[in-house]
Protein backbone atom coordinates (compact mmCIF):
# COMPACT_ATOMS: atom_id res chain seq x y z
CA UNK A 1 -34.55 -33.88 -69.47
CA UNK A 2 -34.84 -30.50 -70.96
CA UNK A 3 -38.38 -29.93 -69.79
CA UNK A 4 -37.09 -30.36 -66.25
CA UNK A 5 -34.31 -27.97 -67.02
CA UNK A 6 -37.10 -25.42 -68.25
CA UNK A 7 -39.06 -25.84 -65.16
CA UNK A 8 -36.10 -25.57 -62.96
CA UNK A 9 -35.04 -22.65 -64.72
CA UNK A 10 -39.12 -21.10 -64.43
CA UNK A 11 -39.57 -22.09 -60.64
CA UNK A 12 -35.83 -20.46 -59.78
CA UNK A 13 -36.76 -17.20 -62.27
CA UNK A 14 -39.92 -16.49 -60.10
CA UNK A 15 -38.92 -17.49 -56.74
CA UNK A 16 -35.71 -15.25 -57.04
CA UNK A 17 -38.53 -12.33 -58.41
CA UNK A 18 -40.55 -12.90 -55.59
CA UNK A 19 -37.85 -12.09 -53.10
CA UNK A 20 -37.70 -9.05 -50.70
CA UNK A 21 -34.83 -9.59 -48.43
CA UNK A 22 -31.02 -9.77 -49.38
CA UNK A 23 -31.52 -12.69 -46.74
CA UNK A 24 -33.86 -14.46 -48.64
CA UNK A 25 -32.51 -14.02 -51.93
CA UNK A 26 -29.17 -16.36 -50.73
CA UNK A 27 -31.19 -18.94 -49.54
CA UNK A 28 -32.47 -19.37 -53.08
CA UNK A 29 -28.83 -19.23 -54.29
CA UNK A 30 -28.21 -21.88 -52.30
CA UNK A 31 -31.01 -24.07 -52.87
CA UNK A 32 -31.35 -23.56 -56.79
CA UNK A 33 -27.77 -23.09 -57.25
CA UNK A 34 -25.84 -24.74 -54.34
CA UNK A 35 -23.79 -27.89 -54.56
CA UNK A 36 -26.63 -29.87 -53.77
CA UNK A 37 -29.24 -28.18 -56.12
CA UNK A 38 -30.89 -30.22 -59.16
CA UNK A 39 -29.66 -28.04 -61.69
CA UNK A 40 -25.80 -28.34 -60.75
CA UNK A 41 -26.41 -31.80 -60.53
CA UNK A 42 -27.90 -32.36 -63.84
CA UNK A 43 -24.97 -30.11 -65.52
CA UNK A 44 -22.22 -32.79 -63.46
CA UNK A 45 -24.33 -35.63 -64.65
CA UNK A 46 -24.35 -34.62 -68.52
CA UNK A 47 -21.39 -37.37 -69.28
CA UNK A 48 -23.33 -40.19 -68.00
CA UNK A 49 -26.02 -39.44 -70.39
CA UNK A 50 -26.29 -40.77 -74.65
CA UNK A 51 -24.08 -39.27 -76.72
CA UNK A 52 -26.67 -37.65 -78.72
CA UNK A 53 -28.46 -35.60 -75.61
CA UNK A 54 -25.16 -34.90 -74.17
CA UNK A 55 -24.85 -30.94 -76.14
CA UNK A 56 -28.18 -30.23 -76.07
CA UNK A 57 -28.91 -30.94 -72.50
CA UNK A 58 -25.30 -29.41 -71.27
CA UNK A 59 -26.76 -26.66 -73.60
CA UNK A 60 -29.95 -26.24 -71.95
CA UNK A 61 -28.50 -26.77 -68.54
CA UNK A 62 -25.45 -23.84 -68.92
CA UNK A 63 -27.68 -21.46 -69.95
CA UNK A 64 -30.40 -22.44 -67.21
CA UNK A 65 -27.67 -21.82 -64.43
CA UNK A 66 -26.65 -18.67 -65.92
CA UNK A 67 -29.71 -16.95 -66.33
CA UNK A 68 -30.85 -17.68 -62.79
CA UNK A 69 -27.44 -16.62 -61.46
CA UNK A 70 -27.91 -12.87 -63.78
CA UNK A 71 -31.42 -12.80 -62.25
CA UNK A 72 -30.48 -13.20 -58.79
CA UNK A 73 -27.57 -10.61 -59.02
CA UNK A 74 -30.07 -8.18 -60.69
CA UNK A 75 -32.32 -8.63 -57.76
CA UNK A 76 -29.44 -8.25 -55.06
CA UNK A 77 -28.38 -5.32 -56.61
CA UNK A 78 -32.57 -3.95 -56.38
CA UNK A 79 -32.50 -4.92 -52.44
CA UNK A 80 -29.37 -3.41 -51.45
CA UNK A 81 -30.71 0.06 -53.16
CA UNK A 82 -34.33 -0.45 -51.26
CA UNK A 83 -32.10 -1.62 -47.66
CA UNK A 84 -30.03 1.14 -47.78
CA UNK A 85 -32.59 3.61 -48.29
CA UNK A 86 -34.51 2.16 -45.56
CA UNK A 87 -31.46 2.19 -43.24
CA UNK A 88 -30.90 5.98 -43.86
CA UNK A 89 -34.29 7.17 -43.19
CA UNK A 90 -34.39 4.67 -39.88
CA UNK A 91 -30.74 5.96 -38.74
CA UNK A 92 -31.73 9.71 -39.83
CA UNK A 93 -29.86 11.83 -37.05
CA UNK A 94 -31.11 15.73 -36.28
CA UNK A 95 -28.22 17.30 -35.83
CA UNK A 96 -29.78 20.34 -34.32
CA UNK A 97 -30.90 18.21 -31.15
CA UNK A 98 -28.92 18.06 -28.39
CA UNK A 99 -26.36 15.88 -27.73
CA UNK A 100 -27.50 13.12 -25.37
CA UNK A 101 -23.99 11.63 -24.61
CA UNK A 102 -22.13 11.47 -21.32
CA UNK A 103 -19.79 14.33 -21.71
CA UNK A 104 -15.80 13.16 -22.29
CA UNK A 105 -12.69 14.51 -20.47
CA UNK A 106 -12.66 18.11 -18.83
CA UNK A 107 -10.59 20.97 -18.34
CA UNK A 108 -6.72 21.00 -17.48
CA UNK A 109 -6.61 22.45 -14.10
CA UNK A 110 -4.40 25.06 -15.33
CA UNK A 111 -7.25 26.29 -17.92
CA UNK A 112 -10.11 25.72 -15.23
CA UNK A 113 -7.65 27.88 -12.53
CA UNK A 114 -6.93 30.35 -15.21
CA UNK A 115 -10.59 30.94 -16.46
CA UNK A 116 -11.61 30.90 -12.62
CA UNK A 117 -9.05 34.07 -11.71
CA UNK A 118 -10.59 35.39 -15.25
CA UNK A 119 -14.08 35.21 -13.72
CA UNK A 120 -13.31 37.18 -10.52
CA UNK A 121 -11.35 39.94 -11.86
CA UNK A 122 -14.21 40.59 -15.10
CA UNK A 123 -16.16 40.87 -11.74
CA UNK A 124 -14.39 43.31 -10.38
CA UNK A 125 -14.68 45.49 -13.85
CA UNK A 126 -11.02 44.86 -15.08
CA UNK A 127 -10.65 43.90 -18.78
CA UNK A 128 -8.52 40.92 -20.15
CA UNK A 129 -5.76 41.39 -22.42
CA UNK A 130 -2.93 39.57 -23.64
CA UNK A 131 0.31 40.68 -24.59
CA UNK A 132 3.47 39.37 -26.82
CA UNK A 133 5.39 36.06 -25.23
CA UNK A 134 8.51 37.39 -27.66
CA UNK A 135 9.19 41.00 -25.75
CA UNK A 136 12.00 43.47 -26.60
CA UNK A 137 14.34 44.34 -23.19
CA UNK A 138 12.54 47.85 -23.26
CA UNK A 139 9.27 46.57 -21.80
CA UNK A 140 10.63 43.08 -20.22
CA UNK A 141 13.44 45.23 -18.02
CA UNK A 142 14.03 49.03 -18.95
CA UNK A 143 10.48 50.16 -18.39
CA UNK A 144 10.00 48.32 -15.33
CA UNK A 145 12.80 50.03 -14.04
CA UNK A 146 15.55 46.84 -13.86
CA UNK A 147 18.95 48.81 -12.93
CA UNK A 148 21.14 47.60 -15.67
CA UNK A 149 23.06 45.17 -13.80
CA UNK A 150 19.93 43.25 -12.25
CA UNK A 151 20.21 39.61 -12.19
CA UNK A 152 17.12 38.90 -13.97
CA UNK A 153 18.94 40.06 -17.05
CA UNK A 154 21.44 37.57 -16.68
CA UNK A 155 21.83 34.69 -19.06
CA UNK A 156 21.32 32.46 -16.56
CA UNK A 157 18.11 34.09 -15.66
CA UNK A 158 16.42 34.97 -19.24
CA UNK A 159 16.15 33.49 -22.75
CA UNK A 160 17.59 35.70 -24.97
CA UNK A 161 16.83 35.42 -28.99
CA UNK A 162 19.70 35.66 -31.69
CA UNK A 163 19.70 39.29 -33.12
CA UNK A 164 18.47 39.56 -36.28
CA UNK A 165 18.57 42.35 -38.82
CA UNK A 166 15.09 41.33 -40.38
CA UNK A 167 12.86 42.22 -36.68
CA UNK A 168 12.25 45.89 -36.94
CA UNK A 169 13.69 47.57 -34.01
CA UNK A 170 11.59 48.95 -31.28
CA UNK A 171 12.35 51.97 -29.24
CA UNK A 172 15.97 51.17 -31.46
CA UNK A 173 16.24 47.81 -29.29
CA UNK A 174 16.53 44.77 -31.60
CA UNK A 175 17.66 42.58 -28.97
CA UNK A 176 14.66 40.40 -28.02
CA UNK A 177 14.27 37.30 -25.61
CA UNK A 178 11.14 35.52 -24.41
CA UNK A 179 9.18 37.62 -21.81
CA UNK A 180 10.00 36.54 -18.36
CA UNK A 181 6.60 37.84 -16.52
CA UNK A 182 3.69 38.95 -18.19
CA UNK A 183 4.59 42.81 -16.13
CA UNK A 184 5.40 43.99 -19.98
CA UNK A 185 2.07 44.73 -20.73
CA UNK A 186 1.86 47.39 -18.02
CA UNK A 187 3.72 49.78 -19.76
CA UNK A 188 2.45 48.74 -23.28
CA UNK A 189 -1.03 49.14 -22.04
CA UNK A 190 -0.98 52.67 -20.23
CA UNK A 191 0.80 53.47 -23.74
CA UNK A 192 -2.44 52.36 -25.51
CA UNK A 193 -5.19 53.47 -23.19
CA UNK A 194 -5.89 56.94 -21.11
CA UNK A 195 -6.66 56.38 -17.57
CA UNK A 196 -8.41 54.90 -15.42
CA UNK A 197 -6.95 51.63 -16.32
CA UNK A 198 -8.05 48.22 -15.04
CA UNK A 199 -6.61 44.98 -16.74
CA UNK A 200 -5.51 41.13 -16.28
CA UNK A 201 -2.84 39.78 -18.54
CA UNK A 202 -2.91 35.80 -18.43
CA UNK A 203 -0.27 34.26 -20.52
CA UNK A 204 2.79 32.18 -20.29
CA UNK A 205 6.23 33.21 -19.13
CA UNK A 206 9.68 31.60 -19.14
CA UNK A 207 12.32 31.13 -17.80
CA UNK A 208 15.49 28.52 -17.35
CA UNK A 209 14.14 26.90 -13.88
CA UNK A 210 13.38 23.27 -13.97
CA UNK A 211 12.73 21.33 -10.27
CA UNK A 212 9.31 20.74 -7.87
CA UNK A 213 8.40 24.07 -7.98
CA UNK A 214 9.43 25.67 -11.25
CA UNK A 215 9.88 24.67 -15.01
CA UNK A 216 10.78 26.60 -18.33
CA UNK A 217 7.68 27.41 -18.96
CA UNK A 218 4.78 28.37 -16.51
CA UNK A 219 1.68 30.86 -16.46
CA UNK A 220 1.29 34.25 -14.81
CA UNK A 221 -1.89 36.32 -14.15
CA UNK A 222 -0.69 40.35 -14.43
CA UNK A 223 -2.43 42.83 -12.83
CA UNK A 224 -2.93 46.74 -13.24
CA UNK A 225 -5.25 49.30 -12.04
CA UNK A 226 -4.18 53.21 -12.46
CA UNK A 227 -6.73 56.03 -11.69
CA UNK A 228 -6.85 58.61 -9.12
CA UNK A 229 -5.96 58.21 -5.50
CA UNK A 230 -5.10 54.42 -5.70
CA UNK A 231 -4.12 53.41 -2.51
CA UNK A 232 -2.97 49.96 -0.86
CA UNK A 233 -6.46 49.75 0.87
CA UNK A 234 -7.67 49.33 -2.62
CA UNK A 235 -5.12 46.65 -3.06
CA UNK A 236 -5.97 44.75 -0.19
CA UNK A 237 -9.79 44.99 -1.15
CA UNK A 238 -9.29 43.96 -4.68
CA UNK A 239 -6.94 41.00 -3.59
CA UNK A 240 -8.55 39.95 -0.36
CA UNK A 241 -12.03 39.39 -2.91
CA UNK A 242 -10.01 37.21 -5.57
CA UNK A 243 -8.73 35.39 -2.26
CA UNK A 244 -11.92 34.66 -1.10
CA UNK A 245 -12.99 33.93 -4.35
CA UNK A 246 -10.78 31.21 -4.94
CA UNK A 247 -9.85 29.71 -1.57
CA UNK A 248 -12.97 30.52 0.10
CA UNK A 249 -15.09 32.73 1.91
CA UNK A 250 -13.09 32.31 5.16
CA UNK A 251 -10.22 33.45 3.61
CA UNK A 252 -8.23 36.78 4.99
CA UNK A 253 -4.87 37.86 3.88
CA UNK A 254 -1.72 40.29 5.23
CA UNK A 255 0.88 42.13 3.56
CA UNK A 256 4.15 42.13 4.61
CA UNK A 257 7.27 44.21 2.60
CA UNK A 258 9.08 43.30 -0.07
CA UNK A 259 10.72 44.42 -2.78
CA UNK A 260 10.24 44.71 -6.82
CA UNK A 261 12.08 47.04 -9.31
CA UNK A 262 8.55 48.02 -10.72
CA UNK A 263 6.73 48.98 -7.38
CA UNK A 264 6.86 51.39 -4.54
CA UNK A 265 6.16 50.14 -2.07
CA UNK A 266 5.75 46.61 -2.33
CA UNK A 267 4.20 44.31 -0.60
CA UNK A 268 4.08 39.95 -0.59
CA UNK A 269 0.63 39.11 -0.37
CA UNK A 270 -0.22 36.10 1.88
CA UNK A 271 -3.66 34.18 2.44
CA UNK A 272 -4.74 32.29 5.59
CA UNK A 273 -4.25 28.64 4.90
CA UNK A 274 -7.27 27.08 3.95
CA UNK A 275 -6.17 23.22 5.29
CA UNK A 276 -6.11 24.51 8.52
CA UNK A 277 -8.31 27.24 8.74
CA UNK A 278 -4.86 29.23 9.35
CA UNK A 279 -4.58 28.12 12.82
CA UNK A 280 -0.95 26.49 11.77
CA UNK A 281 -2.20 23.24 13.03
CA UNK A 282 -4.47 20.17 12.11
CA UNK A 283 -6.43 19.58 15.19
CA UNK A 284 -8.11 16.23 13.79
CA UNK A 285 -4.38 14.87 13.97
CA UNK A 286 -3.48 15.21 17.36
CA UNK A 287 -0.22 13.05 16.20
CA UNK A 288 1.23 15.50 13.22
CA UNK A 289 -0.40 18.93 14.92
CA UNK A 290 2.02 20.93 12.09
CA UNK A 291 -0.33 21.71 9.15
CA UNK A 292 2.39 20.50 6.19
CA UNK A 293 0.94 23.22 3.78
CA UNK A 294 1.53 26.22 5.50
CA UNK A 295 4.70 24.62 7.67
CA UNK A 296 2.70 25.87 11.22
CA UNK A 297 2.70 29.35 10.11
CA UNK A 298 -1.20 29.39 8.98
CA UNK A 299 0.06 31.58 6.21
CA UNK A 300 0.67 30.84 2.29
CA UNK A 301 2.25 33.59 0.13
CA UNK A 302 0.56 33.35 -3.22
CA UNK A 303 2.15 36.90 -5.49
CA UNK A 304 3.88 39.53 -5.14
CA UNK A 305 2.02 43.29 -5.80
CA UNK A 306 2.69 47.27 -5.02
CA UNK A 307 1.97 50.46 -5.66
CA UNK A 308 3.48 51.52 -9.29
CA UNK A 309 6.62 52.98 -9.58
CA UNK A 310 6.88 56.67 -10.93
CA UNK A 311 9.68 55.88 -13.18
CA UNK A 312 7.39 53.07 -14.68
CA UNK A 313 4.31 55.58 -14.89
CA UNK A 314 6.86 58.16 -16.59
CA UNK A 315 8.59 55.41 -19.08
CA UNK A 316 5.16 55.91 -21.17
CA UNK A 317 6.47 58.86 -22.41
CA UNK A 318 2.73 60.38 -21.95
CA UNK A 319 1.70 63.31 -20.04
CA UNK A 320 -1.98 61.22 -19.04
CA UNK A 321 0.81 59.01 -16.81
CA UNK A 322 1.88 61.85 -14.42
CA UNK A 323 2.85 60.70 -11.66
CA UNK A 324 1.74 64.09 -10.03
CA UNK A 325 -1.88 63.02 -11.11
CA UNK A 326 -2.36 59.63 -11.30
CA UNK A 327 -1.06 56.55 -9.84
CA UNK A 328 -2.25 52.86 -8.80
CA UNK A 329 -1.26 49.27 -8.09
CA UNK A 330 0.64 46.10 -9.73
CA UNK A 331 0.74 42.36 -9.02
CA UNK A 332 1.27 39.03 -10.78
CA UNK A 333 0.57 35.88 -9.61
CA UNK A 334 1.74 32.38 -10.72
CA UNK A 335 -1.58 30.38 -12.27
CA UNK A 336 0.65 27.28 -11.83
CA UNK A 337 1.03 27.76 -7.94
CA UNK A 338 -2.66 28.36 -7.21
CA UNK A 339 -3.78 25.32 -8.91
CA UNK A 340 -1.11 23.12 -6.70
CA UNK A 341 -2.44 24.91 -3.70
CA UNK A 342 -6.01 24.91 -4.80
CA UNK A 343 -6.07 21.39 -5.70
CA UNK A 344 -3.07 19.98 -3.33
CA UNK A 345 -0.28 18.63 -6.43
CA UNK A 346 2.57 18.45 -4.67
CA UNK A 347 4.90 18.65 -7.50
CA UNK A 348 4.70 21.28 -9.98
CA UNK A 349 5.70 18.80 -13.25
CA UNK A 350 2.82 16.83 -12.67
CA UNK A 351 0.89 19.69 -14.46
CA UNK A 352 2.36 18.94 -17.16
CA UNK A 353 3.15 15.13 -17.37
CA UNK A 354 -0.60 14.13 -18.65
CA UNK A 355 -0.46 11.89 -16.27
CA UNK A 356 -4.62 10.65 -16.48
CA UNK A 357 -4.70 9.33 -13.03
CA UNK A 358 -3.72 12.79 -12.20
CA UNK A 359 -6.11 14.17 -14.99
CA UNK A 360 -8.97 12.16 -14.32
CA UNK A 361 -9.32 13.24 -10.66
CA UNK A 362 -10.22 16.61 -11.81
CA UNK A 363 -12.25 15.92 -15.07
C-alpha cells in the first residue's frame, strides 16, 4: 500500500511540474486530488485496513496529499506570473496613437453658437475678452449713462449683492449686483486700451426673468469698435457679415430706431428670415401661407446696437476717449436667441433642461 502511495505521490509531483497552463494545472487537481482520485480514496479507506498498517499508511497517505497540493499551488502561483506577463505585452496599448473610437456626445448648442459668433468676429480682426459677472453699479449703469431713476436699476429688474465692508470699493461704490449685460466691459476696456479698439465680450448675464423666452441666467455676445470716423455704414457692414455668417449667405438685414441709454443713435438690427427666404410666407404650404417664425413680416430682430454715446466715451476719464476725436459703435446680442432661431427650439428652457432627445439631435 505504501508503494502505491509513493507512486501516486511521484506520477502527481511530475505531472503537476510538467504543466504550462493555469487550465491544465486544475485538471490535475481534480484528477489526483478530486473526490474521485486514488489518493483521497486510499486516505477514506485507512479504517477498513489492519490495525497495524492503519498509522503508517494514513501517514504515508497525509503527507502524499499534502505535498502534491504545496506543489500544485507553487506551480499556480509560477503560471499566473508567466500569464500575466504575457497578457500585458499582448494588451500593450501606445498611447501616442490615435484614438480609433467613435467619438461620444458633442457640443451644447449654446457653446457651438457661442464659439461660431467667436469665429466670425476673430475674422473680422476684433479680439475676445471677458469681463467680471459680479460688476459694481459704476460700469453696469452710471457709465453707460442709466439716468438714475431707470428701471433697469430697479429691484425687480437687477440682482443686487448684500454690501459688505470686506469688497474694496471701486470708484467709492461698494454696492455690487450681478452684471445685467455684458455692456460693462465697454467702459472697462477703453479704460485699459488706447484706440482703435475692436472687441467681443461673451459671457453670461442675469437677470430675474423666467418664461419661453427668458430665464435668470442667459448669455450675451458684447460688441465694441472705437477708432476714427466710425460710422453706421461700418455697422451695417460688420453686422450684415456676422449675419450672413451665421444664417447664411442670402441673408440681408435693416435698421430701424430705437433707443438705449449707452448709444446715439440707436438702431434694432433685423435679418431677413431665413425659413422663408424673407418673403413672409411659406409657398410650399399653400394652406398656412404665414411663415410662423417671422409672423409674415420676413423680418427677425436679433440685437440691439448704435453709435456710442459721448457721455460713455467721456466716463473713461481719458483724454484718448474724446469724443471730439474719436468715436464708434456698440451692440450685444443674446447667444441664447440665435441658437433657438438658428436651430428652431421653440422654448428657451429647453437649453437648459438636458433634455438628450433634445441634445442628441445636435451632437
Amino acid at each position: 500500500m505504501q508503494e502505491r502511495i509513493a507512486e501516486l505521490r511521484a506520477a502527481g509531483e511530475a505531472a503537476v511540474a510538467a504543466a504550462t497552463t493555469t487550465e491544465e494545472l486544475e485538471e490535475l487537481r481534480v484528477r489526483h486530488l478530486g473526490r474521485k482520485a486514488e489518493l483521497p480514496n486510499l486516505l477514506r479507506n485507512v479504517s477498513d485496513l489492519p490495525p497495524a498498517e492503519r498509522g503508517v499508511v494514513g501517514k504515508a497517505a497525509n503527507q502524499a496529499r499534502q505535498a502534491l497540493q504545496a506543489a500544485i499551488d507553487a506551480r499556480a502561483a509560477e503560471l499566473r506570473e508567466t500569464e500575466l506577463d504575457a497578457q500585458l505585452i499582448a494588451d500593450r496599448v501606445d498611447v501616442t496613437l490615435p484614438g480609433r473610437a467613435e467619438p461620444v456626445g458633442g457640443l451644447h448648442l449654446l457653446t457651438r453658437v457661442r464659439r461660431d459668433i467667436e469665429d466670425v468676429f476673430l475674422g473680422l480682426g476684433f479680439d475676445v475678452l471677458e469681463g467680471p459677472e459680479t460688476e459694481t453699479v459704476h460700469y453696469n449703469f452710471d457709465a453707460l449713462n442709466h439716468e438714475p431713476n431707470h428701471p433697469a436699476r430697479d429691484r425687480s429688474d437687477t440682482f443686487y449683492l448684500a454690501p459688505s465692508p470686506h469688497l474694496p470699493a471701486a470708484d467709492g461704490d461698494r454696492q455690487r449686483l450681478l452684471r445685467t449685460h455684458t455692456s460693462p466691459m465697454q467702459v472697462r476696456a477703453m479704460e485699459q486700451q488706447d484706440p482703435p479698439l475692436a472687441v467681443i465680450v461673451p459671457g453670461r448675464v442675469y437677470r430675474p426673468d423666467s418664461d419661453a423666452t427668458h430665464t435668470p441666467q442667459f448669455h450675451q455676445v458684447e460688441g465694441l469698435w472705437i477708432d476714427v470716423d466710425i460710422t453706421l455704414a461700418d455697422l451695417k457692414g460688420v453686422l450684415l457679415s456676422v449675419a450672413r455668417a451665421i444664417f447664411g449667405a442670402e441673408r440681408d438685414i435693416r435698421l430701424r430706431p430705437h433707443f438705449f441709454p449707452f448709444t446715439e443713435p440707436s438702431v434694432e438690427i433685423d435679418v431677413s428670415c431665413h425659413l422663408c427666404g424673407g418673403t413672409g410666407f411659406l409657398r410650399h404650404e399653400p394652406g398656412h401661407p404665414r411663415c410662423p417664425l417671422c409672423k409674415g413680416t420676413g423680418w427677425i430682430e436679433i440685437l440691439g446696437s448704435g453709435l456710442v454715446d459721448p457721455n460713455v466715451l467721456l466716463a473713461t476719464g481719458r483724454p484718448e476717449y474724446d469724443p471730439e476725436k474719436v468715436q464708434g459703435f456698440a451692440f450685444g446680442m443674446g447667444i441664447e436667441r440665435i441658437a433657438m432661431l438658428r436651430y428652431g427650439v421653440p422654448d428657451l428652457r429647453l437649453l437648459y433642461e438636458n433634455d438628450l432627445r433634445l441634445l442628441e439631435q445636435f451632437a
